[in-house]
PDB file of N, CA and C in Angstrom:
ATOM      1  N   UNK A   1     -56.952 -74.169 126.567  1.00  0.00           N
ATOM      2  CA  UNK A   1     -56.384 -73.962 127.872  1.00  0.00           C
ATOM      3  C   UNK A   1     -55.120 -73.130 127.764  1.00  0.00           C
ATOM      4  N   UNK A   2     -55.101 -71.670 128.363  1.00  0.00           N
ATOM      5  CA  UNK A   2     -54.043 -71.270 128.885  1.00  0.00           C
ATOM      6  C   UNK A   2     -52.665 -71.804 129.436  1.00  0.00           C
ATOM      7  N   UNK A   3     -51.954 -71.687 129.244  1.00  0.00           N
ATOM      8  CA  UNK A   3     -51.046 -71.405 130.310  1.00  0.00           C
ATOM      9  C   UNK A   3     -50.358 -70.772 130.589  1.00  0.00           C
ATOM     10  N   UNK A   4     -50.670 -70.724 132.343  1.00  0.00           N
ATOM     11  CA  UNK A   4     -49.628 -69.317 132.748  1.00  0.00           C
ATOM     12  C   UNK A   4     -48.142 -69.547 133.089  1.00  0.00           C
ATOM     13  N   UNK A   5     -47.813 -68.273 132.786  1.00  0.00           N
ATOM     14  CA  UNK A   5     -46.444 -68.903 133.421  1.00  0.00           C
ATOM     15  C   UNK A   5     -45.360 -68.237 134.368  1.00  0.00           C
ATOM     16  N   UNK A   6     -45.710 -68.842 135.556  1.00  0.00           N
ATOM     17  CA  UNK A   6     -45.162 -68.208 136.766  1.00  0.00           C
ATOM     18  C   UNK A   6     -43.917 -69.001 136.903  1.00  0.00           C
ATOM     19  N   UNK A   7     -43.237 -68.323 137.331  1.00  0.00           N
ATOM     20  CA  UNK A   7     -41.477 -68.176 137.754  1.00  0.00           C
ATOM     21  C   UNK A   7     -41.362 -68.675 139.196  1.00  0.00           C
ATOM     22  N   UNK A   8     -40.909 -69.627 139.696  1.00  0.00           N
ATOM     23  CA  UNK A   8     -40.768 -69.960 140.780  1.00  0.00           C
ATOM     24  C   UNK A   8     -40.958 -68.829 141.754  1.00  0.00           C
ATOM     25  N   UNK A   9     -40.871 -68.286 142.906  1.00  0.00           N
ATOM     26  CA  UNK A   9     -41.071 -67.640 143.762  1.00  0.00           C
ATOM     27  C   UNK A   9     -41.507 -65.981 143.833  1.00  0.00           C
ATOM     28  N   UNK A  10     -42.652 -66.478 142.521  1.00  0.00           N
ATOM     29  CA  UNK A  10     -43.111 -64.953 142.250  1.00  0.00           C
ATOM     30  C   UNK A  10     -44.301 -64.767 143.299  1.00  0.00           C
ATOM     31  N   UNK A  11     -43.681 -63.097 143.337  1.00  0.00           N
ATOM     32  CA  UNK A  11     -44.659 -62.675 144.667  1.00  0.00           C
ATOM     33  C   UNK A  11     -43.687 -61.328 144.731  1.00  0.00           C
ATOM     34  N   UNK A  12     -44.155 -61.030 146.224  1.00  0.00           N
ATOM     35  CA  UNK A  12     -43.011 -59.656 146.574  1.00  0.00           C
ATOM     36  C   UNK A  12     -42.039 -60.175 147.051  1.00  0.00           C
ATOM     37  N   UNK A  13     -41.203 -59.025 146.219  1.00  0.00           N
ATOM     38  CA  UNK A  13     -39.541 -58.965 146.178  1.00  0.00           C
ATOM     39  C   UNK A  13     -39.170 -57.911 146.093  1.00  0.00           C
ATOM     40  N   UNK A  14     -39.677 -56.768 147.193  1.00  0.00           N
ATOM     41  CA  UNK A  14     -39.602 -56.207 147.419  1.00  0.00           C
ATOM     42  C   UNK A  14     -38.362 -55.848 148.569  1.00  0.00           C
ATOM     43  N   UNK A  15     -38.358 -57.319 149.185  1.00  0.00           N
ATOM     44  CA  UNK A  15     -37.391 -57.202 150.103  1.00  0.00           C
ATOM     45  C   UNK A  15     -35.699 -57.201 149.653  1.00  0.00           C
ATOM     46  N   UNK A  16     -35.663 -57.447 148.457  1.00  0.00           N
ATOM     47  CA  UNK A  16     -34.409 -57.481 147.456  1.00  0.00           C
ATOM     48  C   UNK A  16     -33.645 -55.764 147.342  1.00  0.00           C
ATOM     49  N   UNK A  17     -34.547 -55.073 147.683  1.00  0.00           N
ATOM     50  CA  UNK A  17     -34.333 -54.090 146.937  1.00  0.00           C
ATOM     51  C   UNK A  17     -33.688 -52.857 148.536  1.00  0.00           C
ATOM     52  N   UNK A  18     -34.047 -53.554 149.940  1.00  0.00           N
ATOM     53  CA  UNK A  18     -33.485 -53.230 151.112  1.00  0.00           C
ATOM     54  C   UNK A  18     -32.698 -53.548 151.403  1.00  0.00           C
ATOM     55  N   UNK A  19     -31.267 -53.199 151.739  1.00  0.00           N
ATOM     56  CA  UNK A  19     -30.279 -53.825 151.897  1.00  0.00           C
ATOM     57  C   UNK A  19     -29.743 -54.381 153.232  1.00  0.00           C
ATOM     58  N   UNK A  20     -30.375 -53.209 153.758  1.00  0.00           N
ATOM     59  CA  UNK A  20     -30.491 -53.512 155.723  1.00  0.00           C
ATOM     60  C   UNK A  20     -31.487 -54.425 156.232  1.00  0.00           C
ATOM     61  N   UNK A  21     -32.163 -54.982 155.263  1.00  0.00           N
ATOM     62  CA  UNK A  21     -33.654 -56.003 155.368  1.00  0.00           C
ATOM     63  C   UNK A  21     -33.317 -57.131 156.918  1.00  0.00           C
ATOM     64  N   UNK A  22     -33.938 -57.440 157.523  1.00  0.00           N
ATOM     65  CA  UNK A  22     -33.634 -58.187 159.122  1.00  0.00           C
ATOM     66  C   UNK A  22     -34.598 -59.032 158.513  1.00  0.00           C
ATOM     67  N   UNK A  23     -33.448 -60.506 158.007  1.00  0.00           N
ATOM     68  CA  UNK A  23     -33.814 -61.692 157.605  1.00  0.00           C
ATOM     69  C   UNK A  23     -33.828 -62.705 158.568  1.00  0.00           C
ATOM     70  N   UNK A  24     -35.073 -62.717 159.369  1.00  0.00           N
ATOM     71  CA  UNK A  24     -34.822 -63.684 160.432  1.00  0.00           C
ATOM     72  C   UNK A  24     -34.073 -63.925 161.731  1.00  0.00           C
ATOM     73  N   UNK A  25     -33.688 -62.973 162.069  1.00  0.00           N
ATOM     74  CA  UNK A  25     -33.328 -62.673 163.370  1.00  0.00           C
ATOM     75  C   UNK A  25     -34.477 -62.782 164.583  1.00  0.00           C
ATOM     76  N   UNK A  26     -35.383 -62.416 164.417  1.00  0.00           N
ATOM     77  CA  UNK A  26     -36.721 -62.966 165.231  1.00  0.00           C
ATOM     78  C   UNK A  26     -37.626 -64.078 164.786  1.00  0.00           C
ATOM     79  N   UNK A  27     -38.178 -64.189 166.313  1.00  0.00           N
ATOM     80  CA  UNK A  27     -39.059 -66.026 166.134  1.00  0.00           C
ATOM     81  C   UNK A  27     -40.158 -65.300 166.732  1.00  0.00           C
ATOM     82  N   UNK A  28     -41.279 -65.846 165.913  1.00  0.00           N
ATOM     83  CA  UNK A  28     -42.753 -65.349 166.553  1.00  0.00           C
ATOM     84  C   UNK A  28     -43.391 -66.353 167.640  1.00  0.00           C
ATOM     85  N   UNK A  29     -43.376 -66.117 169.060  1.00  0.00           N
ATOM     86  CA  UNK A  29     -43.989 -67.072 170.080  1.00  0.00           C
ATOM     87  C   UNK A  29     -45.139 -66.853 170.362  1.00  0.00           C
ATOM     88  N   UNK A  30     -46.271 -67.356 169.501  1.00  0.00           N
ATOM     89  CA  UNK A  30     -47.499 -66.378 170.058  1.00  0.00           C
ATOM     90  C   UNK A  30     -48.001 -65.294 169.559  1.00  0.00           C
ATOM     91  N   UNK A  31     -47.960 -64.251 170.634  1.00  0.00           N
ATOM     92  CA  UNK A  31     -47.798 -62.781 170.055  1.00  0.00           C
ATOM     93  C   UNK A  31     -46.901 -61.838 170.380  1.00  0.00           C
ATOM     94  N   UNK A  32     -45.567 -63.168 171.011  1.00  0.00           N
ATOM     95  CA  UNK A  32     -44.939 -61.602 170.869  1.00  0.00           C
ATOM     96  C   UNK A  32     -43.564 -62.443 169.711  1.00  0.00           C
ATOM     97  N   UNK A  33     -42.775 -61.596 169.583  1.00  0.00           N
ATOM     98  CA  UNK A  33     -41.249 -61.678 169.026  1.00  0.00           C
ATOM     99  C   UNK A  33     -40.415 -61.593 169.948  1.00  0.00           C
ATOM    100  N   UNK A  34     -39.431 -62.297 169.676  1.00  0.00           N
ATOM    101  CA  UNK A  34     -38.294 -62.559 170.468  1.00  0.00           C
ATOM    102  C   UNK A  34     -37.117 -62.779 169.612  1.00  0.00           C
ATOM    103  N   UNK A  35     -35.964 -62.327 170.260  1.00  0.00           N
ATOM    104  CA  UNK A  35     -34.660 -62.828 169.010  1.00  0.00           C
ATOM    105  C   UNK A  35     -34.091 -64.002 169.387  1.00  0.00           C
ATOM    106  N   UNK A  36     -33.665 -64.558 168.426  1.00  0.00           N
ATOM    107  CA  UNK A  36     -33.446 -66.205 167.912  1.00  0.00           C
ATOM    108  C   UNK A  36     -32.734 -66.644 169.424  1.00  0.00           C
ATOM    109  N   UNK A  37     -31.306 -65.411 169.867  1.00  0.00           N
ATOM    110  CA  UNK A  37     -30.287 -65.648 170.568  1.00  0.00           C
ATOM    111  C   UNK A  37     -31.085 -65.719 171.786  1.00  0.00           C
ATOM    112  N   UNK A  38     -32.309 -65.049 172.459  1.00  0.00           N
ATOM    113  CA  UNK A  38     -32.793 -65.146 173.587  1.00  0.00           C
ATOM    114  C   UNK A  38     -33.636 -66.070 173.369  1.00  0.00           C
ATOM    115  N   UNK A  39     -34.511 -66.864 172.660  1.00  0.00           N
ATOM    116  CA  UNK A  39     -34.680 -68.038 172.384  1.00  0.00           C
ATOM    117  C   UNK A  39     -34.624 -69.236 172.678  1.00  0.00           C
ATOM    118  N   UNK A  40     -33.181 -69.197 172.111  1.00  0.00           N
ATOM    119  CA  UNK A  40     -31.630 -70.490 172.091  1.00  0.00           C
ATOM    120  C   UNK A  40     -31.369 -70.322 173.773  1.00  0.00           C
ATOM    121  N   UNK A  41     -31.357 -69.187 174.254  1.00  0.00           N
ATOM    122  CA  UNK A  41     -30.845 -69.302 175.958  1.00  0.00           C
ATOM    123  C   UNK A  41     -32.231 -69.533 176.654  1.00  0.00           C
ATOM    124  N   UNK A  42     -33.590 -68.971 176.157  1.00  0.00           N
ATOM    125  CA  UNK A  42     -34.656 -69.775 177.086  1.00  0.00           C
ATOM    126  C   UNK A  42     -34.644 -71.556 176.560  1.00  0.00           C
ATOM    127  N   UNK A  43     -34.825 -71.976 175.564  1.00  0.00           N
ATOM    128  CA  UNK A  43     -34.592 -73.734 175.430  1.00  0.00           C
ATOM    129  C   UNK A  43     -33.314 -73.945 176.572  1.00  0.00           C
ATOM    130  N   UNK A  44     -32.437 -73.263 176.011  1.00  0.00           N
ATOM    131  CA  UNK A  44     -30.951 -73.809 177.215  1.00  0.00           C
ATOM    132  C   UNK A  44     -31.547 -73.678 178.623  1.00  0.00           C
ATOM    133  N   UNK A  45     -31.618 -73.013 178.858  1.00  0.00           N
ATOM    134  CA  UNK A  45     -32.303 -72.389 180.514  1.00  0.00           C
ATOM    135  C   UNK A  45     -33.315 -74.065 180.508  1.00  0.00           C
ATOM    136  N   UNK A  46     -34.300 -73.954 179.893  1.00  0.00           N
ATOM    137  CA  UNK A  46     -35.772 -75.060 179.781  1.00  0.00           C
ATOM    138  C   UNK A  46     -34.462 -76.400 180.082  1.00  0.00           C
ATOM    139  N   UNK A  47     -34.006 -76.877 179.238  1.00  0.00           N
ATOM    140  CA  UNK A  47     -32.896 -78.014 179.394  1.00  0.00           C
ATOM    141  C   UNK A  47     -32.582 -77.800 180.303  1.00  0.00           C
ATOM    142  N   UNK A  48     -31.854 -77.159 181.413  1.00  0.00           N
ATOM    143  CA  UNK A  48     -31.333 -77.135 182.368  1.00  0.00           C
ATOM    144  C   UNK A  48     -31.739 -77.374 183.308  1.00  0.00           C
ATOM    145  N   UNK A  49     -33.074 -76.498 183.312  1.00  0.00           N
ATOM    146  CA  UNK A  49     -33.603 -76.609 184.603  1.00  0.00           C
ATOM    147  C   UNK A  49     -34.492 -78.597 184.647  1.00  0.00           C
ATOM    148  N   UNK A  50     -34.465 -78.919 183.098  1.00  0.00           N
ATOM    149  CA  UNK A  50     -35.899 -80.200 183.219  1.00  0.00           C
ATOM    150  C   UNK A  50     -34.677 -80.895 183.852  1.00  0.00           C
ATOM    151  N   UNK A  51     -32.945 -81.065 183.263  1.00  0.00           N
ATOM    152  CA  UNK A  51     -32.141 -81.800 183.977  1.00  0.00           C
ATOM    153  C   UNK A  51     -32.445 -81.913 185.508  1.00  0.00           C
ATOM    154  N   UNK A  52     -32.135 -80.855 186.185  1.00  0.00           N
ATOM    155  CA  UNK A  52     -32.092 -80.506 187.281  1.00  0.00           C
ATOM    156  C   UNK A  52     -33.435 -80.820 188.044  1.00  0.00           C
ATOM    157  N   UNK A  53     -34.563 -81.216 187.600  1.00  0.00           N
ATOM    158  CA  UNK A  53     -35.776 -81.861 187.800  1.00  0.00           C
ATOM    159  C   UNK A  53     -35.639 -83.147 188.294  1.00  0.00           C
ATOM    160  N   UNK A  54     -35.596 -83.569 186.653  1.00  0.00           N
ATOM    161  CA  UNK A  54     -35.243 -84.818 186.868  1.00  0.00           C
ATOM    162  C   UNK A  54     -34.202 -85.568 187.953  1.00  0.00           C
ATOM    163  N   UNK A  55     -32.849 -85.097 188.105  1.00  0.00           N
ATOM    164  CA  UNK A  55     -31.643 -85.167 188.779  1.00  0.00           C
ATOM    165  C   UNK A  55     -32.436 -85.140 190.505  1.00  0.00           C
ATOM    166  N   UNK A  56     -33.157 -83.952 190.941  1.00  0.00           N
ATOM    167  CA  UNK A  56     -33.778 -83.998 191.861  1.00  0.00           C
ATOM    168  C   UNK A  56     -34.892 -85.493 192.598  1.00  0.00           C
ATOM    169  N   UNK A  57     -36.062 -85.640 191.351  1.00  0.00           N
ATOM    170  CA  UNK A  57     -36.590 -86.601 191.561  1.00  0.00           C
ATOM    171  C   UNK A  57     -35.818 -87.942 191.505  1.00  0.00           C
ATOM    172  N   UNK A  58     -34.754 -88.095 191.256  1.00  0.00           N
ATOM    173  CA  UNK A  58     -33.750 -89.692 191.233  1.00  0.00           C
ATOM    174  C   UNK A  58     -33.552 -89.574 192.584  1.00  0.00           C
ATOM    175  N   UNK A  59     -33.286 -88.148 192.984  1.00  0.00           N
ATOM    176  CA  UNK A  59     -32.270 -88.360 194.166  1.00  0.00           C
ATOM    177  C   UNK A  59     -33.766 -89.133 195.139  1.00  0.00           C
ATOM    178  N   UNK A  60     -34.923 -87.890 195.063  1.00  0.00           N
ATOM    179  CA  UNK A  60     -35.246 -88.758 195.983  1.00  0.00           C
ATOM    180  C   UNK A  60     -36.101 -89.931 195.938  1.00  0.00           C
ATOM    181  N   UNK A  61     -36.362 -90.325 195.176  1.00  0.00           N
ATOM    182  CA  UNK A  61     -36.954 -91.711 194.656  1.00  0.00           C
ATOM    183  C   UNK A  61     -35.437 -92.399 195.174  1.00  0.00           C
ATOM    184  N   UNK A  62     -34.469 -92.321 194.844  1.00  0.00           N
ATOM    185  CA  UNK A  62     -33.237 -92.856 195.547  1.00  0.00           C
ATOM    186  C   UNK A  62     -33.081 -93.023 197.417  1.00  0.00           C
ATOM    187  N   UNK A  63     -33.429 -91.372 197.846  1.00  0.00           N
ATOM    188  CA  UNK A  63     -33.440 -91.464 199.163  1.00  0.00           C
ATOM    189  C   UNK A  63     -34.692 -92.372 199.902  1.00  0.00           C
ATOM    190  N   UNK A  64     -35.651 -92.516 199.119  1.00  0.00           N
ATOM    191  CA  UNK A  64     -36.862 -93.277 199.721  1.00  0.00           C
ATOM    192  C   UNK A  64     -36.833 -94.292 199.587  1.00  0.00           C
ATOM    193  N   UNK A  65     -36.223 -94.926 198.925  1.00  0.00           N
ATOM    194  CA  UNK A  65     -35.573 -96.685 198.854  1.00  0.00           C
ATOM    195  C   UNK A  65     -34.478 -96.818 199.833  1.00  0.00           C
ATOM    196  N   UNK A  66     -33.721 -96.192 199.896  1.00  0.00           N
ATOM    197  CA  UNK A  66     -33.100 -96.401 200.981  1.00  0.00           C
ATOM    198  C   UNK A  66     -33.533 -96.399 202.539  1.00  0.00           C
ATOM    199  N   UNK A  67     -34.381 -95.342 202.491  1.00  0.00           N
ATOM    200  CA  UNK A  67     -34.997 -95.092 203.913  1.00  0.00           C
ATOM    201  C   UNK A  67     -36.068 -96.797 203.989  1.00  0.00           C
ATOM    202  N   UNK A  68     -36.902 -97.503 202.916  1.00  0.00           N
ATOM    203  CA  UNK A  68     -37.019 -98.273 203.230  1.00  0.00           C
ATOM    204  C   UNK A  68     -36.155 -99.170 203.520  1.00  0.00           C
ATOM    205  N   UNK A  69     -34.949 -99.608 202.644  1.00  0.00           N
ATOM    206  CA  UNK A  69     -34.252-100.751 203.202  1.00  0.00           C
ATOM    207  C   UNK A  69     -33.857-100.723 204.293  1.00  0.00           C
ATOM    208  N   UNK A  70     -32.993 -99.624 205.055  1.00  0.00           N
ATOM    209  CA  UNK A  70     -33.092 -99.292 206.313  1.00  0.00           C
ATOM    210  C   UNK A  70     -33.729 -99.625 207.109  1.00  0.00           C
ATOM    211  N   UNK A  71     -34.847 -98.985 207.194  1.00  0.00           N
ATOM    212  CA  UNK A  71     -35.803 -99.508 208.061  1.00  0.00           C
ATOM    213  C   UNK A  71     -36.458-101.128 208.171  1.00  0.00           C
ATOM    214  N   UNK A  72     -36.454-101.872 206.505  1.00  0.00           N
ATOM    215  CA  UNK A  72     -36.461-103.135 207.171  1.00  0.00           C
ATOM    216  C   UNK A  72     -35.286-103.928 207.562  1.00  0.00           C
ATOM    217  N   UNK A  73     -34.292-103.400 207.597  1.00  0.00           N
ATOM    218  CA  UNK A  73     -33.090-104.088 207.847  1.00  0.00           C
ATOM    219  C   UNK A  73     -32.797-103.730 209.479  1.00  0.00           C
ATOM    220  N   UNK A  74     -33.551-103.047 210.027  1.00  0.00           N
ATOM    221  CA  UNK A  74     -33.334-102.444 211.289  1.00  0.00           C
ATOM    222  C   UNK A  74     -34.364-103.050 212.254  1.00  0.00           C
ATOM    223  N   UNK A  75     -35.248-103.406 211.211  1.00  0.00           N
ATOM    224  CA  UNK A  75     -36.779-104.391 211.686  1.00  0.00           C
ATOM    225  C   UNK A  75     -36.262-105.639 211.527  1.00  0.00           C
ATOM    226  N   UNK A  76     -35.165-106.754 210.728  1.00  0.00           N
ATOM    227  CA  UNK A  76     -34.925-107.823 210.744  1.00  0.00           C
ATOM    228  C   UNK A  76     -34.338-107.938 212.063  1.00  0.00           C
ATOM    229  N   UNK A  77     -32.944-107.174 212.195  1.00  0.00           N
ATOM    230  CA  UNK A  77     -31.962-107.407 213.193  1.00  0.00           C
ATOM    231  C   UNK A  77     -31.700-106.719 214.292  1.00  0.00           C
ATOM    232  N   UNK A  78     -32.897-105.987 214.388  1.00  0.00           N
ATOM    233  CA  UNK A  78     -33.341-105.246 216.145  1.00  0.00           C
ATOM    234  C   UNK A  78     -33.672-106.906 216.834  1.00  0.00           C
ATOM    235  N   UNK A  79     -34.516-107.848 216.333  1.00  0.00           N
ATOM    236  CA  UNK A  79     -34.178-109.057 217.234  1.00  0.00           C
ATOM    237  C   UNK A  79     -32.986-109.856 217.022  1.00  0.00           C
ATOM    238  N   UNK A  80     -31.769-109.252 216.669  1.00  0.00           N
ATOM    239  CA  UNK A  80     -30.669-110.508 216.207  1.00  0.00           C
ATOM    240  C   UNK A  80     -29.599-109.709 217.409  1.00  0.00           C
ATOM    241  N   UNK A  81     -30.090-108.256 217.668  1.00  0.00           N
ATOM    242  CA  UNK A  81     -29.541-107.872 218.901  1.00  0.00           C
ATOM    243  C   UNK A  81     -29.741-107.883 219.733  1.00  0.00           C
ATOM    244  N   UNK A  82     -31.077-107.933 219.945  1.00  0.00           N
ATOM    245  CA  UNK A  82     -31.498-108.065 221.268  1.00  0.00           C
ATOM    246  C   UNK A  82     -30.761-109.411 221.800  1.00  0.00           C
ATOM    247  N   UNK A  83     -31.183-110.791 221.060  1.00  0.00           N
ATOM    248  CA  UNK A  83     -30.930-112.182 221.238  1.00  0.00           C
ATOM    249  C   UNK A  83     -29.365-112.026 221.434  1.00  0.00           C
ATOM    250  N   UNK A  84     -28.456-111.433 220.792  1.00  0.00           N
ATOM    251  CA  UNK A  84     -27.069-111.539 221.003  1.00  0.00           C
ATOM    252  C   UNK A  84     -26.576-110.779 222.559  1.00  0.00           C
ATOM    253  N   UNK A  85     -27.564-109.751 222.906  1.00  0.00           N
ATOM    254  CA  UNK A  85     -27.421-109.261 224.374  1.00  0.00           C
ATOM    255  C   UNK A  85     -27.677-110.508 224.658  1.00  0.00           C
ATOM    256  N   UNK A  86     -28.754-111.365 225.071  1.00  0.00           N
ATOM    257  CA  UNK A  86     -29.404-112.214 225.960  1.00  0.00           C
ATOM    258  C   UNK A  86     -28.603-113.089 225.995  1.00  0.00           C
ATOM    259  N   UNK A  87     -28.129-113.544 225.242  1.00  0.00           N
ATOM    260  CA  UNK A  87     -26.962-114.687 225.420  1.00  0.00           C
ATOM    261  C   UNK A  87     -25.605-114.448 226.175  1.00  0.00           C
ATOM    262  N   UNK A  88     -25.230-112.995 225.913  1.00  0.00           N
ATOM    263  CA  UNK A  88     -24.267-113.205 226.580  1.00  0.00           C
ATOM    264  C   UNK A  88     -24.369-112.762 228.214  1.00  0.00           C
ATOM    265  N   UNK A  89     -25.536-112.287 228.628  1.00  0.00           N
ATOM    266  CA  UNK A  89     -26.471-112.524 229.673  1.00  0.00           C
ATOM    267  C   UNK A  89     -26.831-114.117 230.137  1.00  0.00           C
ATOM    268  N   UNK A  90     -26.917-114.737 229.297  1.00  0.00           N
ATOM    269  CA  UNK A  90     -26.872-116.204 229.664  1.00  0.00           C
ATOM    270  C   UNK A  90     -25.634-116.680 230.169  1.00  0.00           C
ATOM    271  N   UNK A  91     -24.664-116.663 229.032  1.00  0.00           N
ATOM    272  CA  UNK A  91     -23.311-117.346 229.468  1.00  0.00           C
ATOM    273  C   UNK A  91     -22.704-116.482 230.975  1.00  0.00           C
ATOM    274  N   UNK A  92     -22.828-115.068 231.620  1.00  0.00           N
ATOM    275  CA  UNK A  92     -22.510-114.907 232.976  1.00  0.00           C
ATOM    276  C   UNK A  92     -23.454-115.490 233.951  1.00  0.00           C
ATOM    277  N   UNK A  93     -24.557-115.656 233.161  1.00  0.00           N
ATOM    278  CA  UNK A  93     -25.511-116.376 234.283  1.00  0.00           C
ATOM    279  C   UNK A  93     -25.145-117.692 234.604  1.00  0.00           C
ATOM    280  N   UNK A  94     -24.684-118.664 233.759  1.00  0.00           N
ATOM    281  CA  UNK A  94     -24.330-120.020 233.856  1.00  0.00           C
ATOM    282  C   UNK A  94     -23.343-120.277 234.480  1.00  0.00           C
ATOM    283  N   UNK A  95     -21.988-119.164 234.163  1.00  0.00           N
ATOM    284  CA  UNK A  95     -20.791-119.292 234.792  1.00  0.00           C
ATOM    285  C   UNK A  95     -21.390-119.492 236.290  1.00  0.00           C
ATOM    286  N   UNK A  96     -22.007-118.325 236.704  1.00  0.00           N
ATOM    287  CA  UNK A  96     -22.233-117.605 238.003  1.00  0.00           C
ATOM    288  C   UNK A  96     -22.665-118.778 238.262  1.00  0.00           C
ATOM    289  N   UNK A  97     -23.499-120.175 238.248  1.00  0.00           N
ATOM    290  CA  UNK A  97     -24.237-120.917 238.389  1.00  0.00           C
ATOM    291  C   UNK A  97     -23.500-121.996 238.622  1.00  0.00           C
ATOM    292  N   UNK A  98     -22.716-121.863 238.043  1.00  0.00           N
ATOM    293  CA  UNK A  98     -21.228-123.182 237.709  1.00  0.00           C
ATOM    294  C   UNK A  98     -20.313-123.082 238.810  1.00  0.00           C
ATOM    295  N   UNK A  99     -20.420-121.671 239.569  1.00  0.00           N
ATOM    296  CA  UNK A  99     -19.502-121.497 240.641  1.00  0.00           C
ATOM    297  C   UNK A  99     -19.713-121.787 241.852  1.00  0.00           C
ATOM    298  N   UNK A 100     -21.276-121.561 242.164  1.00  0.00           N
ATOM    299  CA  UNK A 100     -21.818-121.592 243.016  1.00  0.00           C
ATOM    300  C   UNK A 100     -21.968-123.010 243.578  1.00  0.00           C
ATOM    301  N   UNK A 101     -21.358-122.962 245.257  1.00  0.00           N
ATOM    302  CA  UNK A 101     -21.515-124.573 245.867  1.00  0.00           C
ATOM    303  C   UNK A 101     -22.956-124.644 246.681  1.00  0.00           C
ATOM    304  N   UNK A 102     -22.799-125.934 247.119  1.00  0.00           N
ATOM    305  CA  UNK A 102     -24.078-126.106 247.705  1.00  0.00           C
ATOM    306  C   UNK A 102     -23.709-126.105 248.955  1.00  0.00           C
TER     307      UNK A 102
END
């Protein structure tokens, strides 16, 4: 049995020998390229806007709980007003009743 003997990261190294070589400055999405920095600001942009999603749907999952409590709280004590008119509709009626001779 042979053995060979390869050197850690043998291959082309060719790129050693360019000095202006563009080491990674672009990210492959697909098919196209894009640079790292426009990238980093579409994720930022993506974050921003999912915040702003989210932030939206609280509010109104927020506003629609409220609009229910409201409304049953407006459904309990629409009769706790009415009854508080009627009474004091009662008490001038009684006076008025109390005054009156025969």
């Amino acid at each position: 049995m042979a053995r060979e003997n390869k050197s850690f990261g043998s291959g082309d190294d060719s790129f050693l020998d360019d000095p202006e070589a563009d080491f990674g400055d672009t990210e492959v999405v697909g098919d196209t390229e894009i640079d790292i920095d426009e990238a980093d600001a579409l994720r930022l942009e993506v974050a921003e806007l999912k915040d702003r999603l989210l932030r939206a749907l609280a509010d109104t999952e927020n506003l629609r709980k409220r609009s229910d409590r409201d409304r049953r709280d407006a459904e309990l004590y629409a009769s706790t007003r009415f009854a508080r008119d009627l009474l004091s509709v009662y008490d001038n009626f009684d006076r008025a009743m109390g005054n009156v001779t025969d």
